[in-house]
Protein backbone atom coordinates (compact mmCIF):
# COMPACT_ATOMS: atom_id res chain seq x y z
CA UNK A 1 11.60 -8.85 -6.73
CA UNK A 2 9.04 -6.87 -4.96
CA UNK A 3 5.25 -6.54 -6.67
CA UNK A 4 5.48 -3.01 -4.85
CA UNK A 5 8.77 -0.76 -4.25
CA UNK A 6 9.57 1.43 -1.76
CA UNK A 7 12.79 3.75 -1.93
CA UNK A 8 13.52 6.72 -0.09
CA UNK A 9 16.03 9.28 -0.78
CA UNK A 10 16.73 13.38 -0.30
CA UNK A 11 13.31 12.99 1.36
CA UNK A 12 11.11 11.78 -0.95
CA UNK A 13 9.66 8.03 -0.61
CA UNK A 14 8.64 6.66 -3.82
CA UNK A 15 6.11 3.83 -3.86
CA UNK A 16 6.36 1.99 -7.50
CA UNK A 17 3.59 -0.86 -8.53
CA UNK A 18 6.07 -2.59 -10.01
CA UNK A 19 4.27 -5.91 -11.35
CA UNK A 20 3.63 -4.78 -15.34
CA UNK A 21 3.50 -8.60 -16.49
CA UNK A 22 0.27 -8.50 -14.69
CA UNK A 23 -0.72 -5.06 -15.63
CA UNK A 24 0.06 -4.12 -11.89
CA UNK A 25 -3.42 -5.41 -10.56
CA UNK A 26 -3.13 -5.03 -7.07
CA UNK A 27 -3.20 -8.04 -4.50
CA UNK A 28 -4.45 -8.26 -1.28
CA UNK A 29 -0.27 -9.24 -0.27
CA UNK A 30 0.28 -5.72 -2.31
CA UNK A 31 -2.28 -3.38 -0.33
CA UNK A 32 -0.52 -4.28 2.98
CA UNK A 33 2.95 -3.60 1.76
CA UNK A 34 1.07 -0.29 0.48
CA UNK A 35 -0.72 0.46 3.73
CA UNK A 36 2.85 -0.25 5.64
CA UNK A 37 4.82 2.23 3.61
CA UNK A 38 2.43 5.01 4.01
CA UNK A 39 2.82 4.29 8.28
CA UNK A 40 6.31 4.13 7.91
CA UNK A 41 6.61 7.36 5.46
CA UNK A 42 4.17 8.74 7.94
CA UNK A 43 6.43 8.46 11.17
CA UNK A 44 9.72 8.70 9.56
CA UNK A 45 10.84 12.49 9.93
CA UNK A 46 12.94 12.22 6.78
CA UNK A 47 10.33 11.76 4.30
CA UNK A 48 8.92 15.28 3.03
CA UNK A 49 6.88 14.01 0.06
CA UNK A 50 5.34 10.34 -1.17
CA UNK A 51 5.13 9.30 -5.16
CA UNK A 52 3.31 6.84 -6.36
CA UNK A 53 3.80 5.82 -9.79
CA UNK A 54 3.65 2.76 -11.88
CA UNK A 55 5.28 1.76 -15.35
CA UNK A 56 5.21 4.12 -18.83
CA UNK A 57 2.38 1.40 -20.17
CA UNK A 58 0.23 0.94 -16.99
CA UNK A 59 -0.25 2.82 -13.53
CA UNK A 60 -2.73 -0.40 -12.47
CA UNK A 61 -5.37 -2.37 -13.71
CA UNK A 62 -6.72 -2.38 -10.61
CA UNK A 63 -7.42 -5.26 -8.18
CA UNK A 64 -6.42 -8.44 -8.97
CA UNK A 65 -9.55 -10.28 -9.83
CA UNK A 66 -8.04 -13.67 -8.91
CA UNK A 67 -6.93 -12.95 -5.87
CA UNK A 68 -9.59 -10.37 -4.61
CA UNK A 69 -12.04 -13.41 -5.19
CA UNK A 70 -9.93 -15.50 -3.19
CA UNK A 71 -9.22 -13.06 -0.64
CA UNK A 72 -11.91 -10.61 -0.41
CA UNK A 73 -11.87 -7.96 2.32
CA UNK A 74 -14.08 -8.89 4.66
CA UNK A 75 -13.17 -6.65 7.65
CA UNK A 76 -12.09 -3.48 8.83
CA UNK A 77 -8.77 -4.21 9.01
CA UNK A 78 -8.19 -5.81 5.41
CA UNK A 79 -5.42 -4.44 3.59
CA UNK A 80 -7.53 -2.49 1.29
CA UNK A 81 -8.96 -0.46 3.43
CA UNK A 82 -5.70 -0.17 5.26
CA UNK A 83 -4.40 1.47 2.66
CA UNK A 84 -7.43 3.72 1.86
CA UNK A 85 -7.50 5.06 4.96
CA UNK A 86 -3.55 5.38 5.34
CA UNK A 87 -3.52 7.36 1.97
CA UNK A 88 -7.06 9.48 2.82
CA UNK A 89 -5.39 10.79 5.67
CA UNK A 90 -1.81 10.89 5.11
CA UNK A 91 -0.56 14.41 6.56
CA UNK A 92 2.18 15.05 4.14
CA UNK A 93 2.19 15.73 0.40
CA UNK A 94 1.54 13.07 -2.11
CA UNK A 95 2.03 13.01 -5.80
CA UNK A 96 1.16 10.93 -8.17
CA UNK A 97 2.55 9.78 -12.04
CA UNK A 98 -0.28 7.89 -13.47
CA UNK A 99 0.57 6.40 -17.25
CA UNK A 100 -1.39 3.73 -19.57
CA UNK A 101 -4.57 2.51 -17.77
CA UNK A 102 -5.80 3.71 -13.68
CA UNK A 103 -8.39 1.17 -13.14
CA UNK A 104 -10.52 0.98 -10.48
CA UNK A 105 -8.78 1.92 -7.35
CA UNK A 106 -6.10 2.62 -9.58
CA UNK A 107 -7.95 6.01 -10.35
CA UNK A 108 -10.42 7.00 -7.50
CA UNK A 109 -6.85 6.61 -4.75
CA UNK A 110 -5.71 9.67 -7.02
CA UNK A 111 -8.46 11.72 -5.39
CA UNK A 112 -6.58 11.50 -2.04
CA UNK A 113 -3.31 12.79 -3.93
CA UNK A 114 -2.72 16.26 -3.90
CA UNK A 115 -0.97 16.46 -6.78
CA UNK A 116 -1.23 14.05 -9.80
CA UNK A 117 0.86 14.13 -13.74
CA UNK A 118 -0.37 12.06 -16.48
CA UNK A 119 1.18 10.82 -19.08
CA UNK A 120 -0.92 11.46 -22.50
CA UNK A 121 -1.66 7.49 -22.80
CA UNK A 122 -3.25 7.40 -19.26
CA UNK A 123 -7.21 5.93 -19.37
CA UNK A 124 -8.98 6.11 -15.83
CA UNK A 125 -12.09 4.34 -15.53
CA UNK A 126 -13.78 3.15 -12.04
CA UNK A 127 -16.08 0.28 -13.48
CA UNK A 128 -17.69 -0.68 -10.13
CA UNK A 129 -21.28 -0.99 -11.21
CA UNK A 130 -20.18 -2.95 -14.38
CA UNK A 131 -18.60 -5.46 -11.61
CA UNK A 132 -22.13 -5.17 -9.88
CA UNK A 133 -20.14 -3.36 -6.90
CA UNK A 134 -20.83 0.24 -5.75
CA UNK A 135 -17.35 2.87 -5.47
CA UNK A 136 -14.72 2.84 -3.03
CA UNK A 137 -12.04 4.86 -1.36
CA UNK A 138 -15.05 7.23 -0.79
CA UNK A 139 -15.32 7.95 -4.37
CA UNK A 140 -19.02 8.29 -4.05
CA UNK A 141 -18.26 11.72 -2.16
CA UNK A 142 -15.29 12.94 -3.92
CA UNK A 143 -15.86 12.34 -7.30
CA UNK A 144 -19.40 14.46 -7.48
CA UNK A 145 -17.34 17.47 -5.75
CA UNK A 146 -15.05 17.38 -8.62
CA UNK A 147 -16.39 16.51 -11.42
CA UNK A 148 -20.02 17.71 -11.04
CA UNK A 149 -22.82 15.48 -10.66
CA UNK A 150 -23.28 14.46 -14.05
CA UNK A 151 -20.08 14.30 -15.30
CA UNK A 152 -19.79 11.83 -12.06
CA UNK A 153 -23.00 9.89 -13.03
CA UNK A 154 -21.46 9.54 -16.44
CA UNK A 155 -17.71 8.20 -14.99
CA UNK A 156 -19.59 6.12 -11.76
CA UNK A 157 -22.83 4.88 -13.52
CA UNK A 158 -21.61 4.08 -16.80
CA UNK A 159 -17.77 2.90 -15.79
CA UNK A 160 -16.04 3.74 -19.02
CA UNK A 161 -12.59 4.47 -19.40
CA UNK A 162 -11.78 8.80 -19.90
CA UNK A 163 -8.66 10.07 -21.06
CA UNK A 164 -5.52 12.43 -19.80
CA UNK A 165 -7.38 15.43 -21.34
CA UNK A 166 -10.42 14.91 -19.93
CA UNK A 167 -9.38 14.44 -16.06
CA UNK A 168 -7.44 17.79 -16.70
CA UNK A 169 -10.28 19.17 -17.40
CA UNK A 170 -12.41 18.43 -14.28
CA UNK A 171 -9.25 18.70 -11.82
CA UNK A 172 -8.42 14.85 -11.10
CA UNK A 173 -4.48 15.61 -13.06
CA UNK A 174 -2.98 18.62 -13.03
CA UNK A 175 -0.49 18.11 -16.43
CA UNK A 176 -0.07 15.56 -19.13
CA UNK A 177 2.78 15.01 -20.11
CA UNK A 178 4.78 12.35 -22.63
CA UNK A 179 4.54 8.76 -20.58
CA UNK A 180 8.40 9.07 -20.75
CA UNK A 181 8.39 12.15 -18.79
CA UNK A 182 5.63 11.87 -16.03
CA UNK A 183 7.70 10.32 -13.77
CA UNK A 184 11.03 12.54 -14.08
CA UNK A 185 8.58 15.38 -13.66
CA UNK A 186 6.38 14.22 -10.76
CA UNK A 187 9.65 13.79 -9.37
CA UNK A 188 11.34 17.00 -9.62
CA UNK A 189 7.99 18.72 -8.29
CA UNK A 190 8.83 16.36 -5.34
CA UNK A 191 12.08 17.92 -5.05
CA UNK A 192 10.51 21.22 -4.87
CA UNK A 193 8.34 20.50 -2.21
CA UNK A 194 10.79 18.34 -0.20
CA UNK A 195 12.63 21.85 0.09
CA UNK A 196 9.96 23.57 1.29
CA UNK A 197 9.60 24.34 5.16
CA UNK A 198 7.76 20.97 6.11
CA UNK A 199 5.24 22.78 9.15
CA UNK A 200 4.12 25.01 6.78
CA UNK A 201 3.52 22.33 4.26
CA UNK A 202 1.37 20.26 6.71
CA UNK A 203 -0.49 23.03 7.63
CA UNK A 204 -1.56 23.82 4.42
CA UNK A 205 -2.75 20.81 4.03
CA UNK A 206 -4.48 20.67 6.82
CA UNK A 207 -6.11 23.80 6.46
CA UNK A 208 -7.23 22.41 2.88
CA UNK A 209 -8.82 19.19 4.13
CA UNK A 210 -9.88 20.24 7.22
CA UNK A 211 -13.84 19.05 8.17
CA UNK A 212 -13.33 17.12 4.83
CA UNK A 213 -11.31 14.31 6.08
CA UNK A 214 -14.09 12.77 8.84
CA UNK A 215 -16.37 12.84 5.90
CA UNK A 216 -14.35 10.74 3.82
CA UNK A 217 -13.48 8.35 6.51
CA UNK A 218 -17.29 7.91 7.12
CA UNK A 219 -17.98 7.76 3.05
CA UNK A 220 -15.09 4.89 2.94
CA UNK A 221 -16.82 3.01 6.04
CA UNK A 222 -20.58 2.93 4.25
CA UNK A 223 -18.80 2.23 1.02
CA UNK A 224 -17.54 -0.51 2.53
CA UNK A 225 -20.27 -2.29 3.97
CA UNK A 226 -22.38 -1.66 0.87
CA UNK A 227 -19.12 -2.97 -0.72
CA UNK A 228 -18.98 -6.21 1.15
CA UNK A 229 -22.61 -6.84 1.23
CA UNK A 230 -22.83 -6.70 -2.94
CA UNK A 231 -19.50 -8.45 -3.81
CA UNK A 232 -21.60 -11.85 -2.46
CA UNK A 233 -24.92 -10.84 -4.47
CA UNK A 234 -25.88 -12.12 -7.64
CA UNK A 235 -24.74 -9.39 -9.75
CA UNK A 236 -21.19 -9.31 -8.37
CA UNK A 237 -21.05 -13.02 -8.94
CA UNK A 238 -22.54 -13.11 -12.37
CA UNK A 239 -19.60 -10.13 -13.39
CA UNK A 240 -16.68 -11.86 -12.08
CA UNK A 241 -17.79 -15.11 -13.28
CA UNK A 242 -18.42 -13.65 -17.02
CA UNK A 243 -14.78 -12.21 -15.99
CA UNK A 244 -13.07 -15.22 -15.34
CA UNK A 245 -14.62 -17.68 -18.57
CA UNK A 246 -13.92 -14.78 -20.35
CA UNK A 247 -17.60 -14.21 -21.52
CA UNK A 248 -19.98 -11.09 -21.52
CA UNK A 249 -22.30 -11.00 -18.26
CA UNK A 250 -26.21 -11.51 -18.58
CA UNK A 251 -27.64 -9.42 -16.16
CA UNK A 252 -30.93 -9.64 -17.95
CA UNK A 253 -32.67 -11.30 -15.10
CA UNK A 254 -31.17 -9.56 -12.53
């Protein structure tokens, strides 16, 4: 079966992470699949809405060390950023059920979401600098605009996990919920919107994002680079080494 899910129906495409054995960390095999059913939800005229969501006991872990160290994104054009920019600026809604951890990317794609429900077990965390990395998915932008500065500096510089409560409280989820009813309720908002005229939705949305969106792309693209240039540092190496023998990193003479 699929590592990622795609099913469409009464116009809503749902997009499920649907590989919980490995806490649905996120190949680079799974960000094109993601990236290609954001084009094709883009251009089909049937879908109204897009869900992401994940399992009751994990939304994703994140990237998949493993493989991200065997395949890192190197370009443009990897998947990764495929998807980040597919998803950044995606003209129609896009909700999201998060429950159990939203690491890494796993949290900072919900700031391109326009609507997100938690379950009460969900953790964020975006642990980039831990890694020795710097954010992504223009994170670096966004999250200071919600959050305020130092409740950014706090999630960004110190990378630890913060619960359901807490991102309703600075705007990144807009209801927590019972992990066994995110998903039933993410998708009957879904229905809502689906029955709402569709110009006037993309309007709106427009409207909402507009002069915000080339910012974004341009935070992604020096993200990126920075991105690329510190995953083959010292630092980055030192953290996913540590990672991998399953050991605390020394960054003592770093």
């Amino acid at each position: 079966m699929s590592d990622i899910l795609v099913h469409t129906e009464d116009g809503i495409c749902t997009i499920t992470f649907n590989r919980a054995d490995k806490k649905n960390s996120i190949t680079a095999a799974m960000y094109a699949a993601l990236a290609d059913a954001l084009a094709a939800a883009q251009d089909d005229a049937a879908v109204r809405v897009v869900v992401f969501q994940g399992h009751e006991a994990v939304f994703s872990a994140g990237n998949d060390i493993a493989d991200f160290l065997n395949t890192p994104p190197t370009s443009d054009d990897a998947p990764v950023f495929r998807f980040l920019r597919g998803i950044a600026q995606f003209p129609k809604p896009v909700i999201a059920a998060v429950c159990g951890p939203a690491v890494g990317i796993g949290t900072t794609m919900l700031f391109h979401c326009d609507l997100v429900y938690a379950g009460d077990n969900a953790a964020f965390a975006m642990p980039f600098v831990n890694l020795g990395l710097c954010p992504e998915a223009a994170s670096s932008l966004l999250v200071p605009q919600m959050m305020g500065y130092h409740r950014a500096a706090e999630a960004l510089l110190l990378g630890e996990p913060f619960m359901a409560e807490a991102a309703l409280e600075v705007g990144l989820v807009n209801k927590v919920l019972p992990p066994s009813e995110a998903t039933n309720y993410a998708q009957a908002v879904a229905r809502k919107l689906a029955a709402k005229p569709m110009s006037a939705l993309l309007q709106t949305k427009q409207l909402m994002k507009k002069g915000q969106t080339a910012l974004v792309l341009a935070q992604m693209n020096e993200e990126a680079a920075h991105f690329g240039r510190m995953l083959r540092e010292p630092a980055a190496r030192e953290a996913f080494g540590a990672f991998m023998e399953k050991r605390k990193p020394d960054f003592s003479k770093l």
